[in-house]
Protein backbone atom coordinates (compact mmCIF):
# COMPACT_ATOMS: atom_id res chain seq x y z
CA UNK A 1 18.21 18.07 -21.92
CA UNK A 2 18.04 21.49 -22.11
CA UNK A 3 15.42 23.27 -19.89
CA UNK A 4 13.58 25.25 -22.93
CA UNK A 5 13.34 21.76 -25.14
CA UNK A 6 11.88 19.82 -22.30
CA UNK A 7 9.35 22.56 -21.83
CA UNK A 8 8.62 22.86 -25.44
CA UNK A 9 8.38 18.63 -24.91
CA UNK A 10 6.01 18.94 -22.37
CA UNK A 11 3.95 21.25 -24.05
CA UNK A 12 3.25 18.50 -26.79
CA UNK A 13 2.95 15.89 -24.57
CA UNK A 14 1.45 13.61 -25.34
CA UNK A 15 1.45 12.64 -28.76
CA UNK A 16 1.09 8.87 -28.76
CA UNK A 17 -0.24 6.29 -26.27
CA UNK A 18 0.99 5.63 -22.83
CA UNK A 19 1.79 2.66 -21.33
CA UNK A 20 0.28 2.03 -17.16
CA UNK A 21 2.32 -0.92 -16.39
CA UNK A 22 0.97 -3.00 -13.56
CA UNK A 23 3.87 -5.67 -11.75
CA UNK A 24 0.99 -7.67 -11.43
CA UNK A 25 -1.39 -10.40 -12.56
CA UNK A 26 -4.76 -8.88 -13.90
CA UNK A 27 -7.23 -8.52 -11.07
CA UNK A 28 -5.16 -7.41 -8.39
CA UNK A 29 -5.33 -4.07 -6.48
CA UNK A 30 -3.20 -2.56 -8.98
CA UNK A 31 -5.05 -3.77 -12.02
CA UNK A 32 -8.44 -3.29 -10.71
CA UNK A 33 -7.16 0.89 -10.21
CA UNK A 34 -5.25 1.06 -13.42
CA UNK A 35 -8.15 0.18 -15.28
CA UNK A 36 -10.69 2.43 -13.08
CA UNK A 37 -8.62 5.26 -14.24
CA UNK A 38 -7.61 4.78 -17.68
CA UNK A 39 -11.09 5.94 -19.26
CA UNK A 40 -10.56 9.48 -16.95
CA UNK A 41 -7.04 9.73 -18.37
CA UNK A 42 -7.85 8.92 -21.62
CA UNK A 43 -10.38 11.46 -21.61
CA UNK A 44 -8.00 14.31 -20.35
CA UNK A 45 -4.86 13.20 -22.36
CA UNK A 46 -6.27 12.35 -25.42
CA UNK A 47 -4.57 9.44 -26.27
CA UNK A 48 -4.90 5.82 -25.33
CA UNK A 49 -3.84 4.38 -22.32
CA UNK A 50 -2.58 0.56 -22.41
CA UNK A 51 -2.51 -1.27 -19.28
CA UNK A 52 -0.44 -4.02 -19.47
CA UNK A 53 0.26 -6.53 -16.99
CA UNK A 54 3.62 -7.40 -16.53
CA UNK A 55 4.00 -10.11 -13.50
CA UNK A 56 6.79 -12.52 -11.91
CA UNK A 57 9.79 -12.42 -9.70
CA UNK A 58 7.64 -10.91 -7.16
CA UNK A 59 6.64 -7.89 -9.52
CA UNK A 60 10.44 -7.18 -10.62
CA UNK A 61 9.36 -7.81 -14.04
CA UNK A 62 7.17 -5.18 -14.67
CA UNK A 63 9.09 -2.59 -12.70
CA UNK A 64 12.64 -3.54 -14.07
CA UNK A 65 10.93 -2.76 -17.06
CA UNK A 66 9.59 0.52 -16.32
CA UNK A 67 13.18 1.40 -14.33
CA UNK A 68 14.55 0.81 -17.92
CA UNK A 69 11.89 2.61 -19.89
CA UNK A 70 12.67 5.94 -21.80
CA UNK A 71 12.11 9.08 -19.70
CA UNK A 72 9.68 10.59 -21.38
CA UNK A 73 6.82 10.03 -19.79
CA UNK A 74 4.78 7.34 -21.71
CA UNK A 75 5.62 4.39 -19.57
CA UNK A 76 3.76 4.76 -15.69
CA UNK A 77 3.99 1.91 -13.02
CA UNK A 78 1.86 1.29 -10.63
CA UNK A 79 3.10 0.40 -6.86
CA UNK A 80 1.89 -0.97 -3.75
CA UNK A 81 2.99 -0.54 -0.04
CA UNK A 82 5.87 -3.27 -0.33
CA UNK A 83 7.80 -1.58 -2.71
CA UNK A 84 9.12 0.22 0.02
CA UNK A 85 9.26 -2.86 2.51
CA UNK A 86 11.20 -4.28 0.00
CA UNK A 87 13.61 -1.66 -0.50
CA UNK A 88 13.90 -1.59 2.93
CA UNK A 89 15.05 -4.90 3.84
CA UNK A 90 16.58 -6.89 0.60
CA UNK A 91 19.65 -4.68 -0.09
CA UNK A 92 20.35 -6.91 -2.63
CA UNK A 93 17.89 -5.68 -5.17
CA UNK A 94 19.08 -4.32 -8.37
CA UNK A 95 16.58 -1.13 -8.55
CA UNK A 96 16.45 1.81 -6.52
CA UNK A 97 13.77 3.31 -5.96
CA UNK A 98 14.76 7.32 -5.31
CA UNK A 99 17.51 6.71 -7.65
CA UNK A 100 15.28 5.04 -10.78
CA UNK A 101 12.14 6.18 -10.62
CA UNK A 102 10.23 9.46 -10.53
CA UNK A 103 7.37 9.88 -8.18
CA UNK A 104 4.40 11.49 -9.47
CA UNK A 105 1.32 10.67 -6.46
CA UNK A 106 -0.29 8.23 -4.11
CA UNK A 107 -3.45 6.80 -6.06
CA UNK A 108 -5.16 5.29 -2.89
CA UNK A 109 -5.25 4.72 0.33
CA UNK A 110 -6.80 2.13 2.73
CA UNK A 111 -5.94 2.27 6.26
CA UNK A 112 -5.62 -1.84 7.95
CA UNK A 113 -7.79 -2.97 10.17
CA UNK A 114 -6.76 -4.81 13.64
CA UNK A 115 -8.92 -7.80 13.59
CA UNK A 116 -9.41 -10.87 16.41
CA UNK A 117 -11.19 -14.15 16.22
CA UNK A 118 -14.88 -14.08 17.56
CA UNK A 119 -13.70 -15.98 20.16
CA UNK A 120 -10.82 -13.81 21.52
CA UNK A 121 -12.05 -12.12 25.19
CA UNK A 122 -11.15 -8.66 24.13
CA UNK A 123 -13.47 -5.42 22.19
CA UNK A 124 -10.88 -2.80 22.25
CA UNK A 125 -7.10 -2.54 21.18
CA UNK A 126 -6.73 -1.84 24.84
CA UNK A 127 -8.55 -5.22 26.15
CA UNK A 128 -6.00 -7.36 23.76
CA UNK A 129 -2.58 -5.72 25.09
CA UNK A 130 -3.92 -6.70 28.93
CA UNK A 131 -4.74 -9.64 27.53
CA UNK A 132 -1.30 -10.35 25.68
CA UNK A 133 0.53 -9.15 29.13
CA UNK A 134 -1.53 -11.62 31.20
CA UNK A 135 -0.85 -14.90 28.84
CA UNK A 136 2.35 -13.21 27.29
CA UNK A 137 3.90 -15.44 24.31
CA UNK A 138 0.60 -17.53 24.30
CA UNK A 139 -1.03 -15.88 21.62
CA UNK A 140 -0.27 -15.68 17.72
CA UNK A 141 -0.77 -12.78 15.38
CA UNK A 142 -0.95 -13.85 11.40
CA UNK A 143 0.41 -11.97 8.08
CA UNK A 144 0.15 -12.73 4.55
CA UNK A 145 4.09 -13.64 4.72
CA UNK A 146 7.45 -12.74 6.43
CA UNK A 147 9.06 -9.66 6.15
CA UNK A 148 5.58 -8.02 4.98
CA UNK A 149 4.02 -4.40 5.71
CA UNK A 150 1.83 -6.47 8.45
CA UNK A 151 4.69 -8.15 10.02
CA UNK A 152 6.46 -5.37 10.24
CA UNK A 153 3.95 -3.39 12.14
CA UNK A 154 2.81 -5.84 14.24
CA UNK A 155 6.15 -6.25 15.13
CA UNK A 156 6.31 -2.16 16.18
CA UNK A 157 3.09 -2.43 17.61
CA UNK A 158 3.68 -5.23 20.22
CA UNK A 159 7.27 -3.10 20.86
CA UNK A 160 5.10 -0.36 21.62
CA UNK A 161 2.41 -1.85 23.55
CA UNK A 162 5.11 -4.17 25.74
CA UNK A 163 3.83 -8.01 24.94
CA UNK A 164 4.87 -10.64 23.02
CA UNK A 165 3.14 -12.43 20.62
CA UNK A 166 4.10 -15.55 18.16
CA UNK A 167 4.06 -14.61 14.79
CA UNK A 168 2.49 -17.42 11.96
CA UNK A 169 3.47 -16.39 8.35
CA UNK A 170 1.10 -16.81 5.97
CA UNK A 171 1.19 -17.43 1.88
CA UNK A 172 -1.00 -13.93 1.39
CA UNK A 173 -3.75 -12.19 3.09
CA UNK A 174 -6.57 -14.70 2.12
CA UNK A 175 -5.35 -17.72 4.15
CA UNK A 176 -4.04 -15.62 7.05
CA UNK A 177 -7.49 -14.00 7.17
CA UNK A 178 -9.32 -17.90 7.15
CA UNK A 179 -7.24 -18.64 10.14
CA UNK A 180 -7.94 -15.75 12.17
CA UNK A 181 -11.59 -17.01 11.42
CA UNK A 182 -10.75 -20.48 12.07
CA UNK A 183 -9.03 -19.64 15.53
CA UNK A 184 -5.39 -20.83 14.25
CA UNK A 185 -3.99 -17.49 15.32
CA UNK A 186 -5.69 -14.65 17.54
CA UNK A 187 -5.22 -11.31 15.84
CA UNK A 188 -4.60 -9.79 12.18
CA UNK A 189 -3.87 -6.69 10.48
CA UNK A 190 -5.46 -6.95 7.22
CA UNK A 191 -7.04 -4.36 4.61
CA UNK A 192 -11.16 -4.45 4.81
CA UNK A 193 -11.05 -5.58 1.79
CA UNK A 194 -9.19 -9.01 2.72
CA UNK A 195 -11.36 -9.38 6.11
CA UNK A 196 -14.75 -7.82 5.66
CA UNK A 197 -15.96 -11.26 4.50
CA UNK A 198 -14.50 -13.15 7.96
CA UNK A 199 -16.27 -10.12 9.89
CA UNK A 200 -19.45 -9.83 8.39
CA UNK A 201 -19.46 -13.92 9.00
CA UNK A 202 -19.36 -12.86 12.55
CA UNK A 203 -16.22 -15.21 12.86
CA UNK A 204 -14.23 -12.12 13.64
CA UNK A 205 -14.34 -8.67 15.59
CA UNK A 206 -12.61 -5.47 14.73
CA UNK A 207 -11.24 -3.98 17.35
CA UNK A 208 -9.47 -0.88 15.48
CA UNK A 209 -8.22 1.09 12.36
CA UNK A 210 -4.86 1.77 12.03
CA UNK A 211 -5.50 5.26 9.65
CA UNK A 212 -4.84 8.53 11.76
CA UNK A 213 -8.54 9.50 11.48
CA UNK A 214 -11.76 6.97 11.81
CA UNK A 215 -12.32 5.58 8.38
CA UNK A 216 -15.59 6.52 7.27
CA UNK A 217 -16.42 3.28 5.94
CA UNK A 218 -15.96 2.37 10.06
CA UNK A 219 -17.01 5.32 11.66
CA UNK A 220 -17.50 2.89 15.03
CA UNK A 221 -14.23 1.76 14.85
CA UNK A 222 -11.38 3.67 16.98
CA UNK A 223 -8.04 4.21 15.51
CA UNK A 224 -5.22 2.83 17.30
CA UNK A 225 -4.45 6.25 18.14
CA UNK A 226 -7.00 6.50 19.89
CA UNK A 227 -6.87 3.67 21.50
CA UNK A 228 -3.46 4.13 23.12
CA UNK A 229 -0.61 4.53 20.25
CA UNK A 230 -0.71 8.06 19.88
CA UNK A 231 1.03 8.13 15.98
CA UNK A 232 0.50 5.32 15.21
CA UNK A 233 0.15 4.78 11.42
CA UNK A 234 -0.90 1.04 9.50
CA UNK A 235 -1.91 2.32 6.00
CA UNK A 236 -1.48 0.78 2.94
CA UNK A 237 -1.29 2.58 -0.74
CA UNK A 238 -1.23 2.39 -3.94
CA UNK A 239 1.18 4.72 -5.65
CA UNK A 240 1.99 5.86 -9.70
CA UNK A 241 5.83 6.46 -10.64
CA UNK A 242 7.62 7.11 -14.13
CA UNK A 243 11.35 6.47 -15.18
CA UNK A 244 13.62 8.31 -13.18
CA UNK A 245 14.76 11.30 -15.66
CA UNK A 246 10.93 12.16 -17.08
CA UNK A 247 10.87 16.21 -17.11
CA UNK A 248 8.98 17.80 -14.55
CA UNK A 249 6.62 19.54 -17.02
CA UNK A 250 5.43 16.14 -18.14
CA UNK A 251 5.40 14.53 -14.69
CA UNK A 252 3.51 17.70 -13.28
CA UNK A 253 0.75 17.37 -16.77
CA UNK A 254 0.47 13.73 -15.65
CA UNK A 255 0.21 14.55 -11.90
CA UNK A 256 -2.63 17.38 -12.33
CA UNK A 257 -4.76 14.76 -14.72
CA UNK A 258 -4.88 12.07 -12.33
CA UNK A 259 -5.46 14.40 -8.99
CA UNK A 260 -8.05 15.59 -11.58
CA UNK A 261 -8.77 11.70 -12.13
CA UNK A 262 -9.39 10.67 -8.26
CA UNK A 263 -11.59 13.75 -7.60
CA UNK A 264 -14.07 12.28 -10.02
CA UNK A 265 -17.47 11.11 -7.76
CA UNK A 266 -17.92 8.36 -9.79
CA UNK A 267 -14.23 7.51 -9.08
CA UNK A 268 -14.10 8.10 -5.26
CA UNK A 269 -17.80 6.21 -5.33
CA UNK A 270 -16.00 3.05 -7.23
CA UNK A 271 -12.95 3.47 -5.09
CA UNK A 272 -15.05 3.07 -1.82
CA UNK A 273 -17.01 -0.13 -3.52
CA UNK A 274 -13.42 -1.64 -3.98
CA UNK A 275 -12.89 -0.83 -0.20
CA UNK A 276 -10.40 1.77 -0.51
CA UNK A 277 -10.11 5.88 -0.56
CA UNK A 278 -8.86 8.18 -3.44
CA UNK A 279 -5.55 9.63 -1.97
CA UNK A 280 -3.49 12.27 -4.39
CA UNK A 281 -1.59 14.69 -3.93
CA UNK A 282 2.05 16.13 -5.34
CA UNK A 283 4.98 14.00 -6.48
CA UNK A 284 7.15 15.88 -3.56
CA UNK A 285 4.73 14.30 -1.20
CA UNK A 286 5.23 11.24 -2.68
CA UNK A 287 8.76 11.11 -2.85
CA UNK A 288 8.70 12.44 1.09
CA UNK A 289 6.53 9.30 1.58
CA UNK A 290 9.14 6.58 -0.25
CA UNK A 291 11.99 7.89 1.73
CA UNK A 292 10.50 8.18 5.16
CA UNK A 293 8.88 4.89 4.40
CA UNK A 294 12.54 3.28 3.38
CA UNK A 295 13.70 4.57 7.01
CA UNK A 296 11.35 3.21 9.09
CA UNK A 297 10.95 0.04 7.66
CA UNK A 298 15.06 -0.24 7.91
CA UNK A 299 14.64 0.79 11.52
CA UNK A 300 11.93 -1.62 12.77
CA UNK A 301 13.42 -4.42 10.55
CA UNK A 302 16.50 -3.82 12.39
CA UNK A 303 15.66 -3.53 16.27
CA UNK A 304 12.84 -6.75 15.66
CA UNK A 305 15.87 -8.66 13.51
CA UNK A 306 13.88 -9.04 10.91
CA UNK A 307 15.61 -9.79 7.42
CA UNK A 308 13.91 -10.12 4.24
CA UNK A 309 13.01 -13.39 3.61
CA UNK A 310 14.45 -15.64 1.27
């Protein structure tokens, strides 16, 4: 396309309704933000926005569909974390994500929290790593699954910190967060969301937040940078992407709406009831984010053996 008609495209974009597809089953992260927005977008587009909720084969649905979408800027997907765990580790998946799909921002952002059962002898990030050196192999850290953000992490983190530590795969982030309640494994890195319940039970402790800055919603709470791991990152997002070919005009109109979108204060207020923090920013940023994210992930996956799993 020619770079005077995809301006002159932009400039009537858009002129029918756009499609937010979520990989998804309705209620989820991404469902619950889709449909926060869409009223906000609406609003600023003028058109309607449909969210529709395209789920199975571990969200490949929904984003095969979107991968295969016209790029034109009326079919949006919205992607968690994994995508780039995923992309990471299976190199047997048929998408690509710098190759098919166009970045336009990180929605949200909610930085993990390391959690321990009540019952665990430790307060601080730095109390648990003497503790794991002094019993080492003896204790277990959960996950919502194998080959996971969390597993991957905690698999870094325990490199870092020099211990070992049995790793118990769960089937999500509700069970795994029952049996760090329940004692079954010692420590967890879960979103607030997933283990505020198990904390405000007083069946487990935080001990620290894994964003680079104290979350406000845990101003008491140290980051693990803080608390040793100078660097140290465990956040997870929440990103929007388009079909890989979408103008820039159009991606930059829908870009500026939704920064516009997330700096709402009835937005960021809803955001923080859900647990989580309006993020933003520029699809560059974004697109920074996927790669660098696709790199480490390959590189811890590789020196803690870890393969995607099956």
């Amino acid at each position: 396309m020619l770079a005077g008609s995809a301006g002159a495209w932009a400039e009537n974009y858009p002129s029918r309704p756009i499609r937010i597809v979520v990989p998804t089953q309705a209620g989820a992260a991404q469902d619950i933000i889709a449909r926060l927005l869409q009223p906000y977008l609406e609003k600023a587009l003028g058109q309607p926005i449909i969210v529709e909720n395209r789920s199975g084969a571990s969200t490949m649905i929904g984003t095969d569909a979107v991968a295969k979408a016209a790029p034109d800027g009326y079919t949006l997907l919205i992607v968690p974390t994994t995508f780039t765990v995923n992309a990471a580790l299976n190199s047997k998946l048929s998408l690509d994500l710098e190759r098919d799909f166009e970045p336009i921002t990180v929605l949200v952002k909610n930085p993990l929290l390391f959690a321990v059962n009540s019952k665990v002898p430790a307060r601080t990030l730095e109390e648990f790593v003497a503790l794991a050196k002094a019993e080492p192999g003896k204790l277990n850290y959960g996950t919502s699954g194998a080959s996971t953000q969390a597993h991957l992490l905690l698999e870094m983190w325990c490199a870092r910190a020099g211990i070992r530590m049995q790793h118990i795969p769960y089937r999500g982030g509700a069970p795994a967060a029952l049996a760090v309640a329940a004692g079954e494994v010692q420590l967890v890195l879960l979103s607030p969301l997933g283990i505020l319940p198990q904390i405000d039970s007083g069946l487990v402790r935080a001990l620290a937040t894994g964003g680079l800055t104290r979350d406000p919603k845990f101003p008491e709470l140290p980051t693990a940078a803080e608390s040793g791991f100078p660097g140290f990152e465990a956040v997870q997002w929440l990103g929007l992407l388009t079909t890989a070919g979408t103008p820039k005009e159009i991606v930059a109109k829908i870009n500026a709406e939704v920064n516009r979108a997330l700096r709402e204060p009835d937005v960021v207020a809803k955001l923080a009831l859900q647990g989580t923090t309006a993020a933003g920013g520029t699809p560059e940023q974004f697109r920074a984010l996927i790669a660098n994210e696709v790199r480490d992930w390959k590189s811890i996956a590789q020196k803690a053996n870890i393969k995607a799993a099956e």
